[in-house]
PDB file of N, CA and C in Angstrom:
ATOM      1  N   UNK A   1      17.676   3.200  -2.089  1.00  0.00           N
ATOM      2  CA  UNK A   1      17.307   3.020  -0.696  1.00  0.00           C
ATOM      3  C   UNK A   1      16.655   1.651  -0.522  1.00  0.00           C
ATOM      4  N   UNK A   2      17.582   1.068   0.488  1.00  0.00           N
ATOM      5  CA  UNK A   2      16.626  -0.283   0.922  1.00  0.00           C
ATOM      6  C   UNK A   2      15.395  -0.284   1.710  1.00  0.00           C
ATOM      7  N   UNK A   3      14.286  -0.547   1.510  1.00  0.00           N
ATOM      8  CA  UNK A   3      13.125  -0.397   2.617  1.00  0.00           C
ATOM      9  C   UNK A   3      13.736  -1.447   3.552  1.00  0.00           C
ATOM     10  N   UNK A   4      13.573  -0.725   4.764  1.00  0.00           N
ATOM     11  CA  UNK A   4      13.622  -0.883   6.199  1.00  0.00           C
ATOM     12  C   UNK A   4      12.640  -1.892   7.163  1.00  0.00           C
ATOM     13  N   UNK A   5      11.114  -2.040   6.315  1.00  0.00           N
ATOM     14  CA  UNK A   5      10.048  -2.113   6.453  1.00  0.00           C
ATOM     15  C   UNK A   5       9.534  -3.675   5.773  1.00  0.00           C
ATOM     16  N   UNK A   6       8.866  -4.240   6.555  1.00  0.00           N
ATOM     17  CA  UNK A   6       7.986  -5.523   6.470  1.00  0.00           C
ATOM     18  C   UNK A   6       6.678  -5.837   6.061  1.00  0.00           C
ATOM     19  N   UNK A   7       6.206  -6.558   4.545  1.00  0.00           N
ATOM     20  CA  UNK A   7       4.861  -6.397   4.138  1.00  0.00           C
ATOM     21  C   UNK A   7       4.200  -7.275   5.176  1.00  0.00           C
ATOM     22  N   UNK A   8       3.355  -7.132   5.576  1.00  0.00           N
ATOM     23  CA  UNK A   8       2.431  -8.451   6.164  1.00  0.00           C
ATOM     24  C   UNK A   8       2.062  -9.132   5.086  1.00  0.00           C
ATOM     25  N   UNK A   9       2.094 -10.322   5.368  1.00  0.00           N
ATOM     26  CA  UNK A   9       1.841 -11.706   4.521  1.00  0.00           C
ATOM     27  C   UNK A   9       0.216 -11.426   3.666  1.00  0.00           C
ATOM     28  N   UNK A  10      -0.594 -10.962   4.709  1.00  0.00           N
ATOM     29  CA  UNK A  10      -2.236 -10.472   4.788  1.00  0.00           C
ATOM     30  C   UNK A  10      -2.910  -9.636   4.025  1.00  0.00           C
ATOM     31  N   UNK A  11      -1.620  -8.899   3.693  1.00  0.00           N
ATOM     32  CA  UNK A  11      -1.355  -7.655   2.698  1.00  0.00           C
ATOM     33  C   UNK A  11      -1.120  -7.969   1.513  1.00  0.00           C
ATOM     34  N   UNK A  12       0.090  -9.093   1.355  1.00  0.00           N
ATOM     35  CA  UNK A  12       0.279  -9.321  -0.109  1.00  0.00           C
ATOM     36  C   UNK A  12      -0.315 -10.204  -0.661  1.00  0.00           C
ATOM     37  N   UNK A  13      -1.387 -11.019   0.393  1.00  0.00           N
ATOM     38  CA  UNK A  13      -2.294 -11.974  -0.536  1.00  0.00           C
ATOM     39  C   UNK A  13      -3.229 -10.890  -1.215  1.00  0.00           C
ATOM     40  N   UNK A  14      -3.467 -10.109  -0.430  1.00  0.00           N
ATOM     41  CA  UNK A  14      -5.238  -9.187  -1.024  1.00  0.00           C
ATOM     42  C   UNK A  14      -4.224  -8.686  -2.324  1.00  0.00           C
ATOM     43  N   UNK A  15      -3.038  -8.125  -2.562  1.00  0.00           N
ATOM     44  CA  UNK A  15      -2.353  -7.219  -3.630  1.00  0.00           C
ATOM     45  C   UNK A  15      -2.482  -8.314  -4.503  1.00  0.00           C
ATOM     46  N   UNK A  16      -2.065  -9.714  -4.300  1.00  0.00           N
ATOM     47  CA  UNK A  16      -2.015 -10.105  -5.731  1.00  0.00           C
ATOM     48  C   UNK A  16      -3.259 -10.981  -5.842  1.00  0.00           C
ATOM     49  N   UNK A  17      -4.525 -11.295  -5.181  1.00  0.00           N
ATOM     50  CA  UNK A  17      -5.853 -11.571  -5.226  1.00  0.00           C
ATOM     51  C   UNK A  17      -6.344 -10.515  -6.142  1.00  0.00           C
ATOM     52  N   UNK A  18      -5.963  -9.301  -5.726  1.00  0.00           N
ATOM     53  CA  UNK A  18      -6.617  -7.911  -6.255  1.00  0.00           C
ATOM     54  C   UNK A  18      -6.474  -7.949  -8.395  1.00  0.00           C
ATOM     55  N   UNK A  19      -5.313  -8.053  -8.183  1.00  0.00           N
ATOM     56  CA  UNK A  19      -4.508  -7.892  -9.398  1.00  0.00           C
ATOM     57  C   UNK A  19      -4.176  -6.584  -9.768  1.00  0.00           C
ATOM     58  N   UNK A  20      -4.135  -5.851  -9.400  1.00  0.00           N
ATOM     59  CA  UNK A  20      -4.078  -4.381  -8.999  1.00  0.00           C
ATOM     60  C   UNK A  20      -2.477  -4.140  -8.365  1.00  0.00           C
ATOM     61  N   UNK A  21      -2.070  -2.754  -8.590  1.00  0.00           N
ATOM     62  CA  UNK A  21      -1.325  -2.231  -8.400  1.00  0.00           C
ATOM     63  C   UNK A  21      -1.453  -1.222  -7.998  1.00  0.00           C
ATOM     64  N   UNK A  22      -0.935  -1.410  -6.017  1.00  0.00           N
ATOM     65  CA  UNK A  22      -1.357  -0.078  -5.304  1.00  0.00           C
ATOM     66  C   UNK A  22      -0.076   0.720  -4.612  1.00  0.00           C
ATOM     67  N   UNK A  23      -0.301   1.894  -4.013  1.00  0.00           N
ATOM     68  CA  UNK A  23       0.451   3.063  -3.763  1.00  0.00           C
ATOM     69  C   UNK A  23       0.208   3.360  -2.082  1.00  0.00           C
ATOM     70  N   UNK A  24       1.195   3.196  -1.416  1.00  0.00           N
ATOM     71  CA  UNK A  24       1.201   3.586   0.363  1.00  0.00           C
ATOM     72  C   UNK A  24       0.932   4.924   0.134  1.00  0.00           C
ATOM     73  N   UNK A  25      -0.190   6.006   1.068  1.00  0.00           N
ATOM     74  CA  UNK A  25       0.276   7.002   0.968  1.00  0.00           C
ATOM     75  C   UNK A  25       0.186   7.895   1.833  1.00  0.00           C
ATOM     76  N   UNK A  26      -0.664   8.968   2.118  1.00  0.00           N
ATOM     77  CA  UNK A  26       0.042   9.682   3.390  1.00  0.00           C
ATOM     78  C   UNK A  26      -2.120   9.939   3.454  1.00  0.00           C
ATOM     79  N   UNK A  27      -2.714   9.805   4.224  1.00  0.00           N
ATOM     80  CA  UNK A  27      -4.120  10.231   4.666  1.00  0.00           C
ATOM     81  C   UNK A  27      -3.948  10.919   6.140  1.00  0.00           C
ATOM     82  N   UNK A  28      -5.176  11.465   6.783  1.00  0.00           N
ATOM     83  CA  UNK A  28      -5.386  11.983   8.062  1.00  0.00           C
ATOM     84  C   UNK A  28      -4.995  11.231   9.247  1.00  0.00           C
ATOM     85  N   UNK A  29      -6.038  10.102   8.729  1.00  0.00           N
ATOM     86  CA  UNK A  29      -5.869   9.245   9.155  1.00  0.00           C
ATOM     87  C   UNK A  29      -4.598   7.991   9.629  1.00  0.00           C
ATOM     88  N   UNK A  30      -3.904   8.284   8.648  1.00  0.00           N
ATOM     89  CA  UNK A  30      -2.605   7.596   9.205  1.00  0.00           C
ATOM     90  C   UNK A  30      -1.930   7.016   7.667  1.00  0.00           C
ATOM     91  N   UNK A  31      -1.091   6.163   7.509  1.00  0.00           N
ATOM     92  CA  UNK A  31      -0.949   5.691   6.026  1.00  0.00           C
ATOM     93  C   UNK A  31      -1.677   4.690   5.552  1.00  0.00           C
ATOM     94  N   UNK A  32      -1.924   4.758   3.855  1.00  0.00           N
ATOM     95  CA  UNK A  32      -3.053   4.084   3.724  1.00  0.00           C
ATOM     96  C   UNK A  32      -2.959   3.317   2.181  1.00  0.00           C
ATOM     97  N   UNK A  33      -3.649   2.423   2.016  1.00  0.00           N
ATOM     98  CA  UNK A  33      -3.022   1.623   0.909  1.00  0.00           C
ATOM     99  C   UNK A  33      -3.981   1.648  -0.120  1.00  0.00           C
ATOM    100  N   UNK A  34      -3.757   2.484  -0.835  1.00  0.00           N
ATOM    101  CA  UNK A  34      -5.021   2.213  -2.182  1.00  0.00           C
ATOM    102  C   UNK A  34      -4.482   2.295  -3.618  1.00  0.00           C
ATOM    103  N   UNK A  35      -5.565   1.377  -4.206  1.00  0.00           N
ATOM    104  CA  UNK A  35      -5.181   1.129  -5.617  1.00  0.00           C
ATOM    105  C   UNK A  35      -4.623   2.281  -6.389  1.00  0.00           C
ATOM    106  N   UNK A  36      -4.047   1.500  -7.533  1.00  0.00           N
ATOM    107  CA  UNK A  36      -3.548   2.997  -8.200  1.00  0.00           C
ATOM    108  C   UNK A  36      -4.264   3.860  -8.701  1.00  0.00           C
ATOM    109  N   UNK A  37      -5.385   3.572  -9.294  1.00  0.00           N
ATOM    110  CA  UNK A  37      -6.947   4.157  -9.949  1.00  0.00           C
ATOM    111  C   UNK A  37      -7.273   5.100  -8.905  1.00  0.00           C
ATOM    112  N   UNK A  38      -6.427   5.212  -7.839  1.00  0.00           N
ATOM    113  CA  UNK A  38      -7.256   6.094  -6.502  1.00  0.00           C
ATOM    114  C   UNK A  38      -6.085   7.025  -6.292  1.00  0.00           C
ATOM    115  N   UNK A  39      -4.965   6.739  -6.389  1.00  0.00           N
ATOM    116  CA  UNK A  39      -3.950   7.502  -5.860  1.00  0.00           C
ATOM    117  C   UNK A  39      -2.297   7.100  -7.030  1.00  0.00           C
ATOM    118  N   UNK A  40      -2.220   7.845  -7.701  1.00  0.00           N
ATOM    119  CA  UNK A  40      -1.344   7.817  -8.526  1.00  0.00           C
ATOM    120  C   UNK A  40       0.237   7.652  -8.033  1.00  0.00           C
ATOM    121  N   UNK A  41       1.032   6.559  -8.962  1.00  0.00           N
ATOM    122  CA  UNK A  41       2.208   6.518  -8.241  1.00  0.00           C
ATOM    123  C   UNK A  41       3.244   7.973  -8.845  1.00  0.00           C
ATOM    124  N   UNK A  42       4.000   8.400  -8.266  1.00  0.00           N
ATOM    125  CA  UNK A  42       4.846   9.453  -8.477  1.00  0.00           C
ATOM    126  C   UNK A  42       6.686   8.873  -8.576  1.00  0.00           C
ATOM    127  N   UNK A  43       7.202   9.505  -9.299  1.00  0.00           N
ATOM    128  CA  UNK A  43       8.053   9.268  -9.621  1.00  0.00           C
ATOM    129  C   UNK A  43       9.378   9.029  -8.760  1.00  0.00           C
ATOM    130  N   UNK A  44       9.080   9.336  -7.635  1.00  0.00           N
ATOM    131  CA  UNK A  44       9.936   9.626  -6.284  1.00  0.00           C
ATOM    132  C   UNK A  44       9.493   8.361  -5.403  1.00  0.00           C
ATOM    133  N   UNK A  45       8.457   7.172  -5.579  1.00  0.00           N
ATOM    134  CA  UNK A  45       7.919   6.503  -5.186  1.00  0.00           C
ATOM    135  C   UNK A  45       8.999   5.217  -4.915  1.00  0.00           C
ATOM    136  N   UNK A  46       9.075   4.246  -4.140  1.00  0.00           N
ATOM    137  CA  UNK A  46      10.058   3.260  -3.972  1.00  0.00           C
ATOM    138  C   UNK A  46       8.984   1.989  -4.833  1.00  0.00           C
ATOM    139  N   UNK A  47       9.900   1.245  -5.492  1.00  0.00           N
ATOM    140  CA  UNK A  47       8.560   0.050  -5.840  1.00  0.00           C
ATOM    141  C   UNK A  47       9.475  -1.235  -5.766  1.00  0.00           C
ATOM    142  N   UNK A  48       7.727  -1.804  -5.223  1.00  0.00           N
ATOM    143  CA  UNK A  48       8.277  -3.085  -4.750  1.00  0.00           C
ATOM    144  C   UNK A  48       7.280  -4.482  -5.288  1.00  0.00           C
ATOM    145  N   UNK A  49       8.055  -5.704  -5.727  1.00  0.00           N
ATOM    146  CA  UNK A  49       7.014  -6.227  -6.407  1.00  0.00           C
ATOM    147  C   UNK A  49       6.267  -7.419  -5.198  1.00  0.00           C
ATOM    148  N   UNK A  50       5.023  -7.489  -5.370  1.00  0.00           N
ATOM    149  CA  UNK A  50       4.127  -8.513  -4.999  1.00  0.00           C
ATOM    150  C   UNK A  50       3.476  -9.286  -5.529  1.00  0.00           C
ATOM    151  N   UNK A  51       4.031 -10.503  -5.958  1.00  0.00           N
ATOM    152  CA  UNK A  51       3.488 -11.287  -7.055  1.00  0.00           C
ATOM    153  C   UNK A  51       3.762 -10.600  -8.201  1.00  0.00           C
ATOM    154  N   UNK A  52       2.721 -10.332  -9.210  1.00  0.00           N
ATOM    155  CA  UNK A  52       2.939  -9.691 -10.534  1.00  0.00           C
ATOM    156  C   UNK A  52       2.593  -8.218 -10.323  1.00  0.00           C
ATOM    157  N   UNK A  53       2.420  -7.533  -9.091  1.00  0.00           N
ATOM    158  CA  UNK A  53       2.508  -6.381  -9.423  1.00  0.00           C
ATOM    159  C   UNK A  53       3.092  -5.889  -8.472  1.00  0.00           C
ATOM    160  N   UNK A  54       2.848  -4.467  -8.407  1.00  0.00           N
ATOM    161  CA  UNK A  54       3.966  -3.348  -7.707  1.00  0.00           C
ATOM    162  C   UNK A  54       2.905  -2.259  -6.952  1.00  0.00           C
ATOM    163  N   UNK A  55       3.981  -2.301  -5.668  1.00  0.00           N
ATOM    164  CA  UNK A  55       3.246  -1.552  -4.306  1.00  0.00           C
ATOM    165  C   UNK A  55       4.412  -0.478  -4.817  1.00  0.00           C
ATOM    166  N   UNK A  56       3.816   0.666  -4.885  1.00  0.00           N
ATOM    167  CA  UNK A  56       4.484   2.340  -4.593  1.00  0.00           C
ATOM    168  C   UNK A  56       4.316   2.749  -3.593  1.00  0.00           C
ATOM    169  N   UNK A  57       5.346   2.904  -2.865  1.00  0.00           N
ATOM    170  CA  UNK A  57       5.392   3.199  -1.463  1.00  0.00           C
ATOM    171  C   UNK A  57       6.088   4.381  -1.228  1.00  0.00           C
ATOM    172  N   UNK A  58       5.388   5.708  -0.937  1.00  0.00           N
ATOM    173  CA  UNK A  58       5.739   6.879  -0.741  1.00  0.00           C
ATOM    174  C   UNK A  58       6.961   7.062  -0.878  1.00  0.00           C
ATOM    175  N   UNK A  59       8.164   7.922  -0.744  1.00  0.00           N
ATOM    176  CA  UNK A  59       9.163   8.084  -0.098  1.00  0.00           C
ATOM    177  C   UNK A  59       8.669   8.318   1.387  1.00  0.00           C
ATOM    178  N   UNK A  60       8.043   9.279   1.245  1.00  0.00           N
ATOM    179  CA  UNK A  60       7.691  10.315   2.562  1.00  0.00           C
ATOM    180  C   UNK A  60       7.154   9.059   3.681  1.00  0.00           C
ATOM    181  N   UNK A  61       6.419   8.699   3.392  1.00  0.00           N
ATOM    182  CA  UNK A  61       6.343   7.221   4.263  1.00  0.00           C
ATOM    183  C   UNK A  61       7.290   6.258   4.561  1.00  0.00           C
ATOM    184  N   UNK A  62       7.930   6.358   3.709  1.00  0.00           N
ATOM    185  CA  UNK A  62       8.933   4.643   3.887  1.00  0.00           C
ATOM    186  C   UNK A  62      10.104   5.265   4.568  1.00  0.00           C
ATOM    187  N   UNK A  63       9.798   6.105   5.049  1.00  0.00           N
ATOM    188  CA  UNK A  63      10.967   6.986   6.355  1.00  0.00           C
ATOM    189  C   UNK A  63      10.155   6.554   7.522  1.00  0.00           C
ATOM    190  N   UNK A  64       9.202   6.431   7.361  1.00  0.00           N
ATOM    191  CA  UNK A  64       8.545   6.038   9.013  1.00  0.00           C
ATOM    192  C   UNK A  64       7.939   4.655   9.577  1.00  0.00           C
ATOM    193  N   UNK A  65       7.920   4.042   8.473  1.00  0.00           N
ATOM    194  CA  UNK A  65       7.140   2.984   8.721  1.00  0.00           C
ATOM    195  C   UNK A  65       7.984   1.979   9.241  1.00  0.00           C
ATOM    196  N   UNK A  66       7.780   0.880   9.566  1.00  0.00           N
ATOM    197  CA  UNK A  66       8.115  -0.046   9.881  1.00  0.00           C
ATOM    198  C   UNK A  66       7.716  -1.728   9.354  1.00  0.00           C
ATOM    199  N   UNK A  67       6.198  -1.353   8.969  1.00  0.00           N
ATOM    200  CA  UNK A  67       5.274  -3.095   8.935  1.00  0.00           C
ATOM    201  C   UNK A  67       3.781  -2.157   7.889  1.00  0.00           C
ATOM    202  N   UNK A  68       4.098  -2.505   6.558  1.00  0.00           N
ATOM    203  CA  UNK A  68       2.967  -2.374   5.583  1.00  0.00           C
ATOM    204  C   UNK A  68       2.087  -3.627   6.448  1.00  0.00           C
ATOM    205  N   UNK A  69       1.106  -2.883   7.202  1.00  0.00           N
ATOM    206  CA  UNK A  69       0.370  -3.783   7.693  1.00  0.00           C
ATOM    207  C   UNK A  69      -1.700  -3.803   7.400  1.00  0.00           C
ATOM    208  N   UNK A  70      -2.413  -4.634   7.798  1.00  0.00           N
ATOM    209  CA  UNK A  70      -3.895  -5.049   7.330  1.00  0.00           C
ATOM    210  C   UNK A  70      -4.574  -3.634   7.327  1.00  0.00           C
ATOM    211  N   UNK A  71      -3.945  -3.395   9.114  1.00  0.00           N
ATOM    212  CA  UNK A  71      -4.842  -1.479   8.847  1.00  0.00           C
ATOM    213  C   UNK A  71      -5.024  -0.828   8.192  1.00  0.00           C
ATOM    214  N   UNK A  72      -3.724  -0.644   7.285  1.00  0.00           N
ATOM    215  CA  UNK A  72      -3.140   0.161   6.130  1.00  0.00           C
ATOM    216  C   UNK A  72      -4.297   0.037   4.856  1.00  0.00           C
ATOM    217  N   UNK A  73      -4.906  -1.430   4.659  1.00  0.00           N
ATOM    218  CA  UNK A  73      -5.690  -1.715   3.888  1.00  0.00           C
ATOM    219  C   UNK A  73      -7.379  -0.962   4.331  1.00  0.00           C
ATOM    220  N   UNK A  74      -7.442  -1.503   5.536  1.00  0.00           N
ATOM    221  CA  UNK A  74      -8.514  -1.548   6.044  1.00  0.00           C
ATOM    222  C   UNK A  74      -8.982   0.007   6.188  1.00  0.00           C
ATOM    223  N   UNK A  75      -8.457   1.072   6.337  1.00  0.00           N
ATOM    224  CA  UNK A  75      -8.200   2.871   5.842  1.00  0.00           C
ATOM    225  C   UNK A  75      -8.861   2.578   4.749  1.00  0.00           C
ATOM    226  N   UNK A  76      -8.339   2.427   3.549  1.00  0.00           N
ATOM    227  CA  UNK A  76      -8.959   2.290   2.115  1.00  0.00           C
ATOM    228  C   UNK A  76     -10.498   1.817   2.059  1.00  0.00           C
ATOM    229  N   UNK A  77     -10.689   0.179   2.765  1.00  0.00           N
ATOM    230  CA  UNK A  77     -12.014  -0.277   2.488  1.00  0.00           C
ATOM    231  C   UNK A  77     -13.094   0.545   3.458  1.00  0.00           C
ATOM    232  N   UNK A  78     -12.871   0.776   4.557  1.00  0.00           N
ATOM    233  CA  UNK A  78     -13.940   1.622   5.285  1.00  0.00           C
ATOM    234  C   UNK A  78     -14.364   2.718   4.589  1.00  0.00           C
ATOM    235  N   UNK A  79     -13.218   3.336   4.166  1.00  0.00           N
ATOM    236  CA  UNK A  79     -13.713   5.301   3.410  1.00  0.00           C
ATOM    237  C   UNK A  79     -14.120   4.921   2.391  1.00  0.00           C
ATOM    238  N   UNK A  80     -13.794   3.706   1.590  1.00  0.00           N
ATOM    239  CA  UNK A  80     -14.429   3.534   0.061  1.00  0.00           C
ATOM    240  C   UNK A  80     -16.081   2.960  -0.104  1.00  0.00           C
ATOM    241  N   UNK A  81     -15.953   2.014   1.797  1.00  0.00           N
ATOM    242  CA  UNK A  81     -17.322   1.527   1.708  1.00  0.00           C
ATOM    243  C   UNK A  81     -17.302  -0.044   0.963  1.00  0.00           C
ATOM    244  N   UNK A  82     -16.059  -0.646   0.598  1.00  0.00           N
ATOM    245  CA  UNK A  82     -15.766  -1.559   0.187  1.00  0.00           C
ATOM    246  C   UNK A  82     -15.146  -2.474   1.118  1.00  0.00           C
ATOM    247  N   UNK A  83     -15.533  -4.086   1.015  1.00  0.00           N
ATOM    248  CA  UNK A  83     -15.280  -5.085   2.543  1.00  0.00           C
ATOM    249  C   UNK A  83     -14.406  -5.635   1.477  1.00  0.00           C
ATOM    250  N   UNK A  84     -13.780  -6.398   2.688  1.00  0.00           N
ATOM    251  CA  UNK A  84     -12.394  -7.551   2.006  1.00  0.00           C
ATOM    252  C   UNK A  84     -13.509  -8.545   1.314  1.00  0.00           C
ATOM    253  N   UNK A  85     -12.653  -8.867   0.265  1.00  0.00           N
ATOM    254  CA  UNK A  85     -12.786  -9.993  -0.610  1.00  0.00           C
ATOM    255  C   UNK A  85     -12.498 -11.198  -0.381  1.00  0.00           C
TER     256      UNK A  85
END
């Protein structure tokens, strides 16, 4: 499956600033982007590389989305209590 869907630029600086390798995934709140240490990638996962590492991006998500966008991040740093870098 080809993703359908557009990283924001904003997004893939923090992924490869981070050095980390994170996972889109499904919260209450809406979809949400956190490291892998937080949310494990699954085998059904689409991956995609950013710089030297790899965004796992749901299946179940990458049916709806459109734009991996800052919000997506910004879900993660509010509930974790952690600010951009």
């Amino acid at each position: 499956m080809i993703p359908a869907f557009s990283i924001d630029e904003k997004v893939r600086a923090y992924i490869r600033k981070s050095g980390q390798d994170f996972r889109l995934s499904t919260s209450p709140d809406g979809p949400v982007l956190l490291p892998i240490g937080e949310s494990s990638s699954k085998p059904s996962d689409m991956k995609l590389l950013v710089g030297s590492n790899v965004l796992y991006v749901s299946k179940l998500q990458a049916k709806y989305i459109k734009k991996i966008d800052w919000p997506m991040v910004e879900r993660y740093l509010n509930a974790s209590g952690e600010s951009e870098t």
